[in-house]
Structures are given as structure tokens and as C-alpha cells.
N, C-alpha and C. Protein backbone atom coordinates (compact mmCIF):
# COMPACT_ATOMS: atom_id res chain seq x y z
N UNK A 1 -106.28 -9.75 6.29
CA UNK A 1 -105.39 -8.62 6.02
C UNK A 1 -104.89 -8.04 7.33
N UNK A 2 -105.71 -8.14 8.41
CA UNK A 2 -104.94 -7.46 9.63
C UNK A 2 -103.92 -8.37 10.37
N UNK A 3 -104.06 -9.32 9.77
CA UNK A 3 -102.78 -10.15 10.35
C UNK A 3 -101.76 -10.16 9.68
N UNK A 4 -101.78 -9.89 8.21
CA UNK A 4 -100.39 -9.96 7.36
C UNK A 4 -99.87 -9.05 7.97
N UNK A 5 -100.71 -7.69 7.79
CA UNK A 5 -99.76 -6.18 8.20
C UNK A 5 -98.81 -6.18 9.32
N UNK A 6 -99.47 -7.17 10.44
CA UNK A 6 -98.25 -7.26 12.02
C UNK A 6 -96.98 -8.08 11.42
N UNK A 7 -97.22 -9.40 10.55
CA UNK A 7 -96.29 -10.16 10.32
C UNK A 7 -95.19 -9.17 9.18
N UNK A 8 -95.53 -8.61 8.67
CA UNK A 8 -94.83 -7.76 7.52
C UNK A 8 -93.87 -6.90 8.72
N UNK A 9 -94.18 -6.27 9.58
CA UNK A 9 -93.80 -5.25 10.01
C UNK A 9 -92.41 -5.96 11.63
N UNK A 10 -93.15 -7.18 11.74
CA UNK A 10 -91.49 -8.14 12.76
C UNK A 10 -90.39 -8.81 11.66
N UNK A 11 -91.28 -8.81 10.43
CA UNK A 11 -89.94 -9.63 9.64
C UNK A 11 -89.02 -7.88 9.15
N UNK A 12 -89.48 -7.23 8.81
CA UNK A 12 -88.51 -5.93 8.79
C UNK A 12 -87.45 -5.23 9.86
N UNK A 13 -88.47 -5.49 11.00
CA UNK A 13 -87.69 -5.28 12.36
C UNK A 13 -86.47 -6.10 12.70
N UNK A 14 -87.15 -7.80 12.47
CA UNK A 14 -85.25 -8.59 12.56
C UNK A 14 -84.49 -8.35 11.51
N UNK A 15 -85.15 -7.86 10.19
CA UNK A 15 -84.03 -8.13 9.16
C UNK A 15 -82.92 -6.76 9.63
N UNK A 16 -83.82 -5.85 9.59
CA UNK A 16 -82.77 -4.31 10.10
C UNK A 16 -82.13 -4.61 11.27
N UNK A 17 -82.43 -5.41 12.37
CA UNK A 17 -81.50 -5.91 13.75
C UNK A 17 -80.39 -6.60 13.21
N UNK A 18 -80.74 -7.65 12.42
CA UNK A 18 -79.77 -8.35 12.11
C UNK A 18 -78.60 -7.96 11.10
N UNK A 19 -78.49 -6.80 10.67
CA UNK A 19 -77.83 -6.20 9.54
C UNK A 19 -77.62 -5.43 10.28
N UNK A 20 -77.70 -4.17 11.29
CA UNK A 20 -77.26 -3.79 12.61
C UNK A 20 -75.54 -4.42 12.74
N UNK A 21 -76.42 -5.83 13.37
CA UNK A 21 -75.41 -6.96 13.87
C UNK A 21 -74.13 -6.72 13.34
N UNK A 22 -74.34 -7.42 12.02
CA UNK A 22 -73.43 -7.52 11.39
C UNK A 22 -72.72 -6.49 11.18
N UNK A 23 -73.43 -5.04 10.69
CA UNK A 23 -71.95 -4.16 10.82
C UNK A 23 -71.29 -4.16 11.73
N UNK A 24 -71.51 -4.00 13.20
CA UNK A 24 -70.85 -3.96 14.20
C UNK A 24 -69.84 -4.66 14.82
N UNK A 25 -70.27 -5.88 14.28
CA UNK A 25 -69.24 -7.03 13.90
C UNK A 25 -67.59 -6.67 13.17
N UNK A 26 -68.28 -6.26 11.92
CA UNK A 26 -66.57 -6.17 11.75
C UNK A 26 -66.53 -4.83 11.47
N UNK A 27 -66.67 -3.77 12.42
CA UNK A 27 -66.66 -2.25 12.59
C UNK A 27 -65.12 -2.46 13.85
N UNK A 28 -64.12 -2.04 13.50
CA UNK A 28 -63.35 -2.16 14.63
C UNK A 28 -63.38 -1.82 15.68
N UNK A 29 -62.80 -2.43 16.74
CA UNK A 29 -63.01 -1.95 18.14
C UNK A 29 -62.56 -0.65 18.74
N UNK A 30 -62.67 0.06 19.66
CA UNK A 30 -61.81 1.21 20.01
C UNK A 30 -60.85 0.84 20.73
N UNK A 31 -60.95 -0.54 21.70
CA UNK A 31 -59.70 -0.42 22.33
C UNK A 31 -58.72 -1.58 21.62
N UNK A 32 -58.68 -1.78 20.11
CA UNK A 32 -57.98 -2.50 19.29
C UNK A 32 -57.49 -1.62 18.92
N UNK A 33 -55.16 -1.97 19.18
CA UNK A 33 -54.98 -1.29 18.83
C UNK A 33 -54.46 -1.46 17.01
N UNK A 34 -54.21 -0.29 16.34
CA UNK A 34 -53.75 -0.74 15.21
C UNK A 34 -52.98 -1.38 14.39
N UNK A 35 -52.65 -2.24 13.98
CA UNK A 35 -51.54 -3.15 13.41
C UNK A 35 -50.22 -2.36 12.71
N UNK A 36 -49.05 -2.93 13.77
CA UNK A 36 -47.68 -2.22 13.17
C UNK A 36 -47.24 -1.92 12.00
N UNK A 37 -47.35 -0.43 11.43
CA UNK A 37 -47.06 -1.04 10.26
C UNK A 37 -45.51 -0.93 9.81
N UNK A 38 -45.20 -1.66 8.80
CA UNK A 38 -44.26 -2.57 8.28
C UNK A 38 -43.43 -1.86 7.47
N UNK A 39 -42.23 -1.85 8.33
CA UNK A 39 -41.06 -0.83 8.08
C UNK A 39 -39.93 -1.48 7.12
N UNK A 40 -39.78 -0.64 5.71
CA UNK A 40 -38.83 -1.31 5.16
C UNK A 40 -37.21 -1.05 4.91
N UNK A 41 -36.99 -2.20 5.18
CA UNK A 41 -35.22 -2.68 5.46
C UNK A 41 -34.41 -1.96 4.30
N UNK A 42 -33.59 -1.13 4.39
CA UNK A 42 -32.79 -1.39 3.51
C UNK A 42 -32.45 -1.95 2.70
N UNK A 43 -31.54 -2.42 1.93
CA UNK A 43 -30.41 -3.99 1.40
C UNK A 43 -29.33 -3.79 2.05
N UNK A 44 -28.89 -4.69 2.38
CA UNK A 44 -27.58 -5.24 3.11
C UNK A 44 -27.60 -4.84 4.54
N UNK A 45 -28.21 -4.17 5.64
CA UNK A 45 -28.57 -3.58 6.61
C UNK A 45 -29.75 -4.38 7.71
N UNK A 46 -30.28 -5.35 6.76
CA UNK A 46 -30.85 -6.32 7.82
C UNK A 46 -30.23 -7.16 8.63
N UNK A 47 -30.40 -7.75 9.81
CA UNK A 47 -29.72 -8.47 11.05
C UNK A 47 -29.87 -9.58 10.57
N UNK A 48 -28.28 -9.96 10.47
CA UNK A 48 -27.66 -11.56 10.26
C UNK A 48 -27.23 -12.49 11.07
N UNK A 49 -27.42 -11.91 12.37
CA UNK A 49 -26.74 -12.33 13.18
C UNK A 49 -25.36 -12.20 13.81
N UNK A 50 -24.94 -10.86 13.23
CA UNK A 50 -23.70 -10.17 13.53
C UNK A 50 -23.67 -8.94 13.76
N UNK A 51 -22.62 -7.86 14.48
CA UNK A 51 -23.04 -6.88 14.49
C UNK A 51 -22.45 -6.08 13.78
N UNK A 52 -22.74 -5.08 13.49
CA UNK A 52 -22.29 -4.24 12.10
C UNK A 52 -20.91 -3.41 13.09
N UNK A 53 -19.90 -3.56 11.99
CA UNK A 53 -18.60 -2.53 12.93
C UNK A 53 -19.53 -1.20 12.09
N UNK A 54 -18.34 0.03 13.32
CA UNK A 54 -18.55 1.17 12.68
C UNK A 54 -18.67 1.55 11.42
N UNK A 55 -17.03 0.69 10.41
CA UNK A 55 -17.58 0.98 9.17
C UNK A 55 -18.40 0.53 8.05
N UNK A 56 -19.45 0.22 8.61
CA UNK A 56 -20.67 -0.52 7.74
C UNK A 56 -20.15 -1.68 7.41
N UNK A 57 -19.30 -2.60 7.91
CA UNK A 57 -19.17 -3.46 7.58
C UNK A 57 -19.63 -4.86 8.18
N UNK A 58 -20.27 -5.58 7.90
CA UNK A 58 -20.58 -6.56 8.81
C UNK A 58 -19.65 -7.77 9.26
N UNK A 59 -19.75 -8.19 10.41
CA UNK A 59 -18.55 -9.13 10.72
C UNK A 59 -17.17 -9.17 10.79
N UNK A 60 -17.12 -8.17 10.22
CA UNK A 60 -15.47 -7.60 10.59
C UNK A 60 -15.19 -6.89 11.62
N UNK A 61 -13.49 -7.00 11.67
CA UNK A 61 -13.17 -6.23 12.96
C UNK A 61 -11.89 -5.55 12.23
N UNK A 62 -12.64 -4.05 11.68
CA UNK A 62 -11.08 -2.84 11.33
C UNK A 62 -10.11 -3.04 12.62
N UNK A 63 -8.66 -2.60 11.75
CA UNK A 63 -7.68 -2.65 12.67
C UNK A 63 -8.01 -1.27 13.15
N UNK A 64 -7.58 -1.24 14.43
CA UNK A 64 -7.59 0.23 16.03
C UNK A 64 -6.05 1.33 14.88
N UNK A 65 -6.49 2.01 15.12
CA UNK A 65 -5.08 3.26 14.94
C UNK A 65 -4.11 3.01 16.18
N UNK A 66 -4.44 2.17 16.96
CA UNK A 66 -3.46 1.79 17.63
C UNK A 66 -2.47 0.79 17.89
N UNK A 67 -2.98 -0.44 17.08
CA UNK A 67 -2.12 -1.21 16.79
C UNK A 67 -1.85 -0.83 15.40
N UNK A 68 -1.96 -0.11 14.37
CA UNK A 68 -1.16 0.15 13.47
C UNK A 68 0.24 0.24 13.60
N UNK A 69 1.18 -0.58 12.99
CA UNK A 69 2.30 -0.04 12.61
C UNK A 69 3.19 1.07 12.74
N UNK A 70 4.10 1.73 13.43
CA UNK A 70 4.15 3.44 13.05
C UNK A 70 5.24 2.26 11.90
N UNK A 71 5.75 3.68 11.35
CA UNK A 71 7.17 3.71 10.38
C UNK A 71 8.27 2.97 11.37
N UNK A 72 9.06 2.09 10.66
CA UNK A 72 10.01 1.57 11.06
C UNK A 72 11.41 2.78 10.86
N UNK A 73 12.52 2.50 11.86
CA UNK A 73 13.88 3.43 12.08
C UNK A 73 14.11 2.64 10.72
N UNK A 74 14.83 2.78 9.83
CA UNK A 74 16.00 2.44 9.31
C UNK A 74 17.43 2.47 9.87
N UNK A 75 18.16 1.65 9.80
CA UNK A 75 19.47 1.54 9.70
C UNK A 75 20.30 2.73 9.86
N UNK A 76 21.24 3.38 10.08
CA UNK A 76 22.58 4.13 9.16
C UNK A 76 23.09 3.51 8.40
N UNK A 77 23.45 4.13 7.21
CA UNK A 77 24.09 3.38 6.18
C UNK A 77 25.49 2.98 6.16
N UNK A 78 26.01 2.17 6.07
CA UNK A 78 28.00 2.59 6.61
C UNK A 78 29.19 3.22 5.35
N UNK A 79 29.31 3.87 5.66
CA UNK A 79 30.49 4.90 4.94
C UNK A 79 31.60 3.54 4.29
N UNK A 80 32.30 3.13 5.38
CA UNK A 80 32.95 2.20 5.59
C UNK A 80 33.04 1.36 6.59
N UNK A 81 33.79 0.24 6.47
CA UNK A 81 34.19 -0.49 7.88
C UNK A 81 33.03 -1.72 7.68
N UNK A 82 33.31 -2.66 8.69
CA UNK A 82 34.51 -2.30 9.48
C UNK A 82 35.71 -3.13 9.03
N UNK A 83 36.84 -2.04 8.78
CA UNK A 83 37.91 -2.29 8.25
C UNK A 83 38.98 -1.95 9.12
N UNK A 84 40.81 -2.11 8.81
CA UNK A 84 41.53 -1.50 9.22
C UNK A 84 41.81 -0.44 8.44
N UNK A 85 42.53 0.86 9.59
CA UNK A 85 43.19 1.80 9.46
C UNK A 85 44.71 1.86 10.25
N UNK A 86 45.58 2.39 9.55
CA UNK A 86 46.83 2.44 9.99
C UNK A 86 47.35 3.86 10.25
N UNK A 87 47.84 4.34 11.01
CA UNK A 87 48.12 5.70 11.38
C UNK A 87 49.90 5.39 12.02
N UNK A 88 50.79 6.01 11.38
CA UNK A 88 52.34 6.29 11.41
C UNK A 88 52.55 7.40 12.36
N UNK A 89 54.28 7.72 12.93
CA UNK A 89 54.15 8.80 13.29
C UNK A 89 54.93 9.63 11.95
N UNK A 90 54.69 9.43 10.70
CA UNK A 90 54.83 9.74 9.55
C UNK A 90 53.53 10.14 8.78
N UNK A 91 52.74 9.22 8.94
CA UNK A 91 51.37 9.97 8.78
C UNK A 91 50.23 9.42 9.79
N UNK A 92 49.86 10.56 10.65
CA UNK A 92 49.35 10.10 11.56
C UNK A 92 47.82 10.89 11.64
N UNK A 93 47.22 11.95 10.35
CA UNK A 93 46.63 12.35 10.40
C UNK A 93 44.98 11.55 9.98
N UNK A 94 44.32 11.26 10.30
CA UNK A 94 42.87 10.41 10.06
C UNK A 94 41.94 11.12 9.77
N UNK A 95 41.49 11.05 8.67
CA UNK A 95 40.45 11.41 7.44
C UNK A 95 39.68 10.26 7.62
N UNK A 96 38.43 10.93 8.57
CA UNK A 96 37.52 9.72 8.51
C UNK A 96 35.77 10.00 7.37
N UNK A 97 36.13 11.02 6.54
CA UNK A 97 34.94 11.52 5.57
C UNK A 97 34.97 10.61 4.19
N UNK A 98 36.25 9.65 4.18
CA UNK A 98 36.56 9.02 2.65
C UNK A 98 36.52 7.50 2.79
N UNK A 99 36.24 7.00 2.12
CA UNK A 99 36.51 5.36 1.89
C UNK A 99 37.13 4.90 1.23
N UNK A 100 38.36 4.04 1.85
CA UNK A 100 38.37 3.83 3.13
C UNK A 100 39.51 5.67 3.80
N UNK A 101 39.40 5.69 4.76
CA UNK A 101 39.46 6.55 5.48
C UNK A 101 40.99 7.40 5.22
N UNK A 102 41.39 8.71 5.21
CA UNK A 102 42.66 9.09 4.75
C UNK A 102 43.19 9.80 5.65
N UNK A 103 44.82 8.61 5.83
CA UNK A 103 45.59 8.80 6.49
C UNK A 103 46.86 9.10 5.82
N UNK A 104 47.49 10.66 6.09
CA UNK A 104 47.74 11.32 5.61
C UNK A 104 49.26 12.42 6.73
N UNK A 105 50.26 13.07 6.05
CA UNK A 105 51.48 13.52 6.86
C UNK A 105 51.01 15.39 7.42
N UNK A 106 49.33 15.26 6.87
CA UNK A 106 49.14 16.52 7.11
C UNK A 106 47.50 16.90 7.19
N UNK A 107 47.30 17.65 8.03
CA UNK A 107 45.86 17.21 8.74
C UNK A 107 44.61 18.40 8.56
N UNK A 108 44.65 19.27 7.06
CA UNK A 108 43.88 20.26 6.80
C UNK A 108 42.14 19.46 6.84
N UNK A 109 42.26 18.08 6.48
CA UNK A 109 41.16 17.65 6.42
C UNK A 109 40.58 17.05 7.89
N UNK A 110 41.61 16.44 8.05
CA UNK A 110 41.89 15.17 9.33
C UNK A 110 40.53 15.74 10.41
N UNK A 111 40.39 14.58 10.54
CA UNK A 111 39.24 13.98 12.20
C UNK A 111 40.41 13.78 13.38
N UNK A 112 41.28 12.94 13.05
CA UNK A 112 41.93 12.47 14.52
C UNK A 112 43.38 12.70 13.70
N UNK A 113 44.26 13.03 15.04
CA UNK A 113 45.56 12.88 15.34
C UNK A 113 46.19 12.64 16.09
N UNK A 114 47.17 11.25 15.38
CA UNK A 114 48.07 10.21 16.30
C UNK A 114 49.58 11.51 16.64
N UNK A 115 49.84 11.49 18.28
CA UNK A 115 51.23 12.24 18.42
C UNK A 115 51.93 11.49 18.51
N UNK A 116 53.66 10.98 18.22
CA UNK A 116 54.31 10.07 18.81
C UNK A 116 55.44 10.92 18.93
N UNK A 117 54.78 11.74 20.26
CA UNK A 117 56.55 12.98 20.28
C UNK A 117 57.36 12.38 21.88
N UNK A 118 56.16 10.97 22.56
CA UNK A 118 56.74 11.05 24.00
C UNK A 118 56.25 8.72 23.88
N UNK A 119 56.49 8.58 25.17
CA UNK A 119 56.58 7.29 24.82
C UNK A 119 55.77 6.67 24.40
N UNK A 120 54.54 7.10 24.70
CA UNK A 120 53.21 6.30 23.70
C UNK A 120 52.52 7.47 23.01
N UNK A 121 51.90 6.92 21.94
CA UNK A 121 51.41 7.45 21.33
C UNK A 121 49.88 8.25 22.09
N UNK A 122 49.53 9.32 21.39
CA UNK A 122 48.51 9.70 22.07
C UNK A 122 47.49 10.29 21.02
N UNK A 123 46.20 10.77 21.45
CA UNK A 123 45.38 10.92 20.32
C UNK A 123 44.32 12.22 20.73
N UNK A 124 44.10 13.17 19.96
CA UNK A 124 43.64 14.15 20.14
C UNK A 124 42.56 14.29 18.76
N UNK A 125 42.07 15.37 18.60
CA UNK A 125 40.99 16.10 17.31
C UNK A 125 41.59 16.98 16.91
N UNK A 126 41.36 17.05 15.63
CA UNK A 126 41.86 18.57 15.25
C UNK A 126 41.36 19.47 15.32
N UNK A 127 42.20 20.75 15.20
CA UNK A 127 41.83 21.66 15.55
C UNK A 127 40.89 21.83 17.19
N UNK A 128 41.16 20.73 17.75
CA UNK A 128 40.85 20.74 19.31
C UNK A 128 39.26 20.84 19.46
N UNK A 129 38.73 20.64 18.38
CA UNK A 129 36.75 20.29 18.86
C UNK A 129 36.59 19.19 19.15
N UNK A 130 35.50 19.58 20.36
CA UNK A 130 35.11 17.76 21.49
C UNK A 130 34.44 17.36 20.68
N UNK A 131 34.59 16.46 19.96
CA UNK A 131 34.27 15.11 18.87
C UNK A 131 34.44 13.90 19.37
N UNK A 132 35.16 13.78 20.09
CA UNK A 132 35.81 12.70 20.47
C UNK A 132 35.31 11.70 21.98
N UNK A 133 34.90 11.04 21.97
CA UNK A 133 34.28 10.32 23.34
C UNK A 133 34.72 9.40 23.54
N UNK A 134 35.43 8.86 24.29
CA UNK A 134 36.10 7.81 24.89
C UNK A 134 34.79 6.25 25.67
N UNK A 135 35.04 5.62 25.20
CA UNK A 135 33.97 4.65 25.71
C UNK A 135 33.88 4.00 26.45
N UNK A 136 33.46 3.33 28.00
CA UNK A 136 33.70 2.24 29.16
C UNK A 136 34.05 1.09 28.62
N UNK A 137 34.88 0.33 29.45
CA UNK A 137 34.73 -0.98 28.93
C UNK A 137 33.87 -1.76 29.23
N UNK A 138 33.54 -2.86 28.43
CA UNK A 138 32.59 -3.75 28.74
C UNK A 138 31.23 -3.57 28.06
N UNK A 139 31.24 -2.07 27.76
CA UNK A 139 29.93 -2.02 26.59
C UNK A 139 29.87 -2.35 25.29
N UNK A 140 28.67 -2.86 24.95
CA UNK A 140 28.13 -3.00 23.56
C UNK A 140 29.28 -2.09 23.32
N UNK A 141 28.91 -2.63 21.79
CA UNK A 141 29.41 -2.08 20.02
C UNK A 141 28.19 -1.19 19.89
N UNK A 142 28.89 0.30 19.63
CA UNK A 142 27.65 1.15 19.72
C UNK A 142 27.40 0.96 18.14
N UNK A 143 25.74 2.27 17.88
CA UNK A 143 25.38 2.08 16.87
C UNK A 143 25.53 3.61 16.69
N UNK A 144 25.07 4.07 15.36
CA UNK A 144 25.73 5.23 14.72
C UNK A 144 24.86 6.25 15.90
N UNK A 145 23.56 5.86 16.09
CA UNK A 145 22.92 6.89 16.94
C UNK A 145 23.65 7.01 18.36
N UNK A 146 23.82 5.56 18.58
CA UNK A 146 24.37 5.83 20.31
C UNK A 146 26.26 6.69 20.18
N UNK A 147 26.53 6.16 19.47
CA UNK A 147 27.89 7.22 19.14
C UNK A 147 27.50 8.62 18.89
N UNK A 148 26.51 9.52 18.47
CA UNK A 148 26.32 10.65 18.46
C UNK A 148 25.96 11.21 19.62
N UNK A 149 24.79 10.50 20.65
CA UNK A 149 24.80 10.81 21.80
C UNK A 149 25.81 11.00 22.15
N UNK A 150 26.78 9.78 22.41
CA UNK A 150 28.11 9.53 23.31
C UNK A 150 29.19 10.72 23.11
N UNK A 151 29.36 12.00 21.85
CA UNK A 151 29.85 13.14 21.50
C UNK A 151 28.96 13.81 22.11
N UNK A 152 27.58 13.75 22.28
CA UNK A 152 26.98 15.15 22.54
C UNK A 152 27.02 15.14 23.79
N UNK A 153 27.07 13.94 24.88
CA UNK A 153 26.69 14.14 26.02
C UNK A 153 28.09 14.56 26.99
N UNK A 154 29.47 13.82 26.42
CA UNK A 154 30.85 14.05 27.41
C UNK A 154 31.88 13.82 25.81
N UNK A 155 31.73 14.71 24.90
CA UNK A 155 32.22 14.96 23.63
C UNK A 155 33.90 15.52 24.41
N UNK A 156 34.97 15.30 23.86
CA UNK A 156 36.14 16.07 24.40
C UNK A 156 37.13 16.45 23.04
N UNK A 157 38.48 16.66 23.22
CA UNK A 157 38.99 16.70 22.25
C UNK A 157 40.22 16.01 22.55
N UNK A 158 40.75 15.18 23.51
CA UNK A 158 41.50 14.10 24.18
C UNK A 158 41.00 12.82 24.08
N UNK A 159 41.51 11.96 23.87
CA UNK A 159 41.55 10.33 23.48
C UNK A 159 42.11 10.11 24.94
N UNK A 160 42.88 11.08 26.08
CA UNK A 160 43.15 9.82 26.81
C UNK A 160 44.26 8.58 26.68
N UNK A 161 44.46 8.18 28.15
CA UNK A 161 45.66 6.87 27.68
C UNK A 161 45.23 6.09 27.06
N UNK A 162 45.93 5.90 26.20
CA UNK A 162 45.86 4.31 25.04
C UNK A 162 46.14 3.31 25.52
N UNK A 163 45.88 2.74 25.04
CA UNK A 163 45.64 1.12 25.39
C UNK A 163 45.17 0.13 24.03
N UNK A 164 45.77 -1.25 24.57
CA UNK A 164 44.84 -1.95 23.43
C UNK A 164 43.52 -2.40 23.79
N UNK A 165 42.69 -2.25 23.02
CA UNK A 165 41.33 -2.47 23.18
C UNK A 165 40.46 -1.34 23.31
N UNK A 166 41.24 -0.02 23.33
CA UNK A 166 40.55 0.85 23.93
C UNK A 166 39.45 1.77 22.40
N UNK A 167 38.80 1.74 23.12
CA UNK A 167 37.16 2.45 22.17
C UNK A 167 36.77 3.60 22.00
N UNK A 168 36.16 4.12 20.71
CA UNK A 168 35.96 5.71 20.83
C UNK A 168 35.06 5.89 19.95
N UNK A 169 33.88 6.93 20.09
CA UNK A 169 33.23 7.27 19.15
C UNK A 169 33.93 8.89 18.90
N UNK A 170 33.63 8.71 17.35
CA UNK A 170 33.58 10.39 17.11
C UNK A 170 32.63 10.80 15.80
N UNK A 171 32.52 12.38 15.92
CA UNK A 171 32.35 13.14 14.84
C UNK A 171 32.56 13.48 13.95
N UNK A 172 32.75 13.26 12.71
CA UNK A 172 33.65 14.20 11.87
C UNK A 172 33.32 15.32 11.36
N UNK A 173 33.91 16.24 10.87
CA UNK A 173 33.94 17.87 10.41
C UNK A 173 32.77 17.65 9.66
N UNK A 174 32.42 16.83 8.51
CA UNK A 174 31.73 16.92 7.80
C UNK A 174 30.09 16.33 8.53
N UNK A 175 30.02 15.57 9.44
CA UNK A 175 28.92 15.39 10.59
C UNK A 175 28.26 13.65 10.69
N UNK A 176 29.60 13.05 9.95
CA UNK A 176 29.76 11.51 9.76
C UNK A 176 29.74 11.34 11.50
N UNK A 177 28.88 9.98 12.15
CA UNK A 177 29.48 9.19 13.15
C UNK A 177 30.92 8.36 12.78
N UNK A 178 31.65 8.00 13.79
CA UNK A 178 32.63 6.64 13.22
C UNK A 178 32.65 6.31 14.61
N UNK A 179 33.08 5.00 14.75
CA UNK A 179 33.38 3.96 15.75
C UNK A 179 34.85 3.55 15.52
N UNK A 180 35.64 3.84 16.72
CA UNK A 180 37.39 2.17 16.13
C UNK A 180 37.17 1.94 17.29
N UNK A 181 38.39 0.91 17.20
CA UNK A 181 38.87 0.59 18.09
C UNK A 181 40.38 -0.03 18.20
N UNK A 182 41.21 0.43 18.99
CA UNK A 182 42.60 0.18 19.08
C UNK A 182 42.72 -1.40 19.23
N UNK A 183 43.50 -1.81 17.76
CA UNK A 183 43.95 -3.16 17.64
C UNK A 183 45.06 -3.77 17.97
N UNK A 184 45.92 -2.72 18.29
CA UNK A 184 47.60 -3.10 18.55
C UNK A 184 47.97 -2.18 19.99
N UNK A 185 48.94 -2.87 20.41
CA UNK A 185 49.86 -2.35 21.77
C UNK A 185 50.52 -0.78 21.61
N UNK A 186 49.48 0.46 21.99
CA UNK A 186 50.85 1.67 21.28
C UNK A 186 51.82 1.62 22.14
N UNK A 187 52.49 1.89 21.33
CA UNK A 187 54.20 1.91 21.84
C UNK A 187 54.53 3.49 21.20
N UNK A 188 55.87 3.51 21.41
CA UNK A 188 56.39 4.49 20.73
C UNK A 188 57.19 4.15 19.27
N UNK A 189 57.03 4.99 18.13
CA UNK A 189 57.42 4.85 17.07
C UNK A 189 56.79 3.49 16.51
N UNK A 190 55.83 2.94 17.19
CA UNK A 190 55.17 1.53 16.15
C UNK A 190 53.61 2.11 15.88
N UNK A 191 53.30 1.95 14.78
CA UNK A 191 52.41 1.95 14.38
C UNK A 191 51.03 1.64 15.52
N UNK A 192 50.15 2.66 15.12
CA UNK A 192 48.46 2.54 15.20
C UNK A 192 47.78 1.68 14.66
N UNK A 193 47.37 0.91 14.68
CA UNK A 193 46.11 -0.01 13.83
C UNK A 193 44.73 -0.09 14.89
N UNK A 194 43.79 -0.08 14.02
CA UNK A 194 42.95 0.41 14.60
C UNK A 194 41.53 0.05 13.61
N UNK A 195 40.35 -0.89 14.07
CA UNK A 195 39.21 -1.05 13.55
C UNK A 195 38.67 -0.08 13.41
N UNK A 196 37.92 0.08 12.57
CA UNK A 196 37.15 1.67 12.31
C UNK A 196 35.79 1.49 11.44
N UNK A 197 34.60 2.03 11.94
CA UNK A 197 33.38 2.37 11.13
C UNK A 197 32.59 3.49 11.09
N UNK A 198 32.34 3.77 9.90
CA UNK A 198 31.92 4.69 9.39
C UNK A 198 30.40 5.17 9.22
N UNK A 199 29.76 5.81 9.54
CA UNK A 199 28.17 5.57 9.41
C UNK A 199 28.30 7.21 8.15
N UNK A 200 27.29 6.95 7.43
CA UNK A 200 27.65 8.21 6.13
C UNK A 200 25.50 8.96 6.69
N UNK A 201 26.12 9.96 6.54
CA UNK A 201 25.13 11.14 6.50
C UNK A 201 23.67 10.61 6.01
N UNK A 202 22.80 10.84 7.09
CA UNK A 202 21.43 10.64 6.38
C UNK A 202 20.89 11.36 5.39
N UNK A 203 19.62 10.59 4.82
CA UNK A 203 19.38 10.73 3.45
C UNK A 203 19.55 10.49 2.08
């Protein structure tokens, strides 16, 4: 019996060492650090291999506000033309507000007036407002805008010597552009002819 009691008392001692052991074993470490934990994705927001534009869209490229488009000019619309007009020293008054344009022995309405009181004919505005702009040679065929400049900037109420070929923008009362241009040789007592266009009021 005094020998069991020692042997009883080392097999208790390893069994409690060895169960020790083992907790310590898988007791975690302190300088282990803890495992990341696991962050969840969205839908549609995980990496594809592209990068997301600003507007959540993936793989695309929105157009810039700067290459957008602005609004395109439109046109002027044309009244008339380009047609002929004939101006007499019978009726020499030019109504350029109607289509085609009215030439007439009396000028309450009239844009332009042909004189044939001396050897050539000559050409003035009525009622004497600078409407009238005489054009260089050698330039473009203006357009309804560049003819409004061409009144606002050296506007007169004289046409100047005539000639054939010779060019003019004007105004009319009612706030029409027109373009002619002298088609025939003035002389005295022969007729005016004369290309003419009309640009009609915006809107």
C-alpha cells in the first residue's frame, strides 16, 4: 500500500500537466493578430477590372459639358429673291417689305429711291434714314446678319455713283435685311434692274 499511494499521486500530476498543455495550445496568442474581418460588397460595386466613372457607371466614359453641342444658328429665312426688280423713272419707288418687292410712282411705303432728274440715275432712302450701305468690291455675297452689321456700322442714306455691278445692303422701315445688286448700265431715262434679296424678320 505505500507504494500504490506515490504511484497514484505522479499519474495525477502528468494527467493535470498534460491537460495544462493542451489548453494553452489552442488558447490564442497575444501577439496574434486578429483575422480581418470580412467586409461586405455591395451588388454591382465590386472591382471588374474597370474604373467606375463619376456617374456610377462602370466602363463608360459620359460626354464633358464641354464637348456638348451648344444650339446651332439657324439660317434667315428669305422674304424673297433672289429675283429681279425693275425700278422706272416712272416708278422708281422700292418696297422692299412685299413679295416680290413693290415698285411703285409713289413712295409712302418705299425703302429706296431711283432719281432720274440728271444723267444717271441715282439712289437714295426715304425719307433720308442711313439704311443704306454701299459695299467694296470684291467681297463675298453677304448674309442677312453681315448686311445688318454693314447698316449699323457706316449705314448712310446715299447709294453713291452707280455703276454696274455695284452692291448694297439695306434696312427696311419695317426691320427686313435685303441685299441687290445693280444688273444693268444706269443711264439716263433707262431703266434699273437690279438682283435683290430679302431676309424676312425673325421668328
Amino acid at each position: 500500500m505505500g507504494i500504490a499511494i506515490p504511484l497514484i499521486g505522479i499519474v495525477v500530476t502528468v494527467a493535470v500537466s498534460r491537460s495544462g498543455s493542451d489548453g494553452d495550445s489552442k488558447a490564442p496568442s497575444a501577439n496574434t493578430a486578429p483575422a480581418p474581418e470580412r467586409q461586405n460588397t455591395p451588388p454591382g460595386n465590386g472591382t471588374s477590372g474597370s474604373a467606375a466613372s463619376p456617374s456610377g457607371q462602370t466602363g463608360q466614359t459620359g460626354q464633358s459639358p464641354a464637348g456638348t453641342p451648344g444650339p446651332t444658328s439657324r439660317p434667315a429665312k428669305v422674304l424673297f429673291g433672289p429675283g429681279t426688280v425693275t425700278a422706272t423713272a416712272s416708278s422708281r419707288y422700292v418696297d422692299l417689305d412685299t413679295s416680290p418687292p413693290l415698285v411703285t410712282p409713289s413712295g409712302k411705303a418705299a425703302d429706296l429711291v431711283f432719281g432720274f432728274l440728271f444723267g444717271k440715275p441715282d439712289l437714295v432712302t426715304e425719307g433720308s434714314s442711313p439704311t443704306l450701305a454701299p459695299l467694296p468690291d470684291g467681297s463675298p455675297d453677304p448674309t442677312a446678319a453681315d448686311c445688318a452689321e454693314a447698316v449699323r456700322k457706316r449705314g448712310s442714306y446715299l447709294g453713291g455713283e452707280l455703276a454696274l455691278g455695284s452692291r448694297f445692303c439695306a434696312v427696311t422701315d419695317e426691320g427686313r435685311t435685303a441685299y441687290f445688286k445693280l444688273t444693268s448700265v444706269p443711264a439716263s431715262e433707262t431703266p434699273v434692274r437690279m438682283e435683290v434679296t430679302v431676309w424676312d424678320l425673325a421668328g
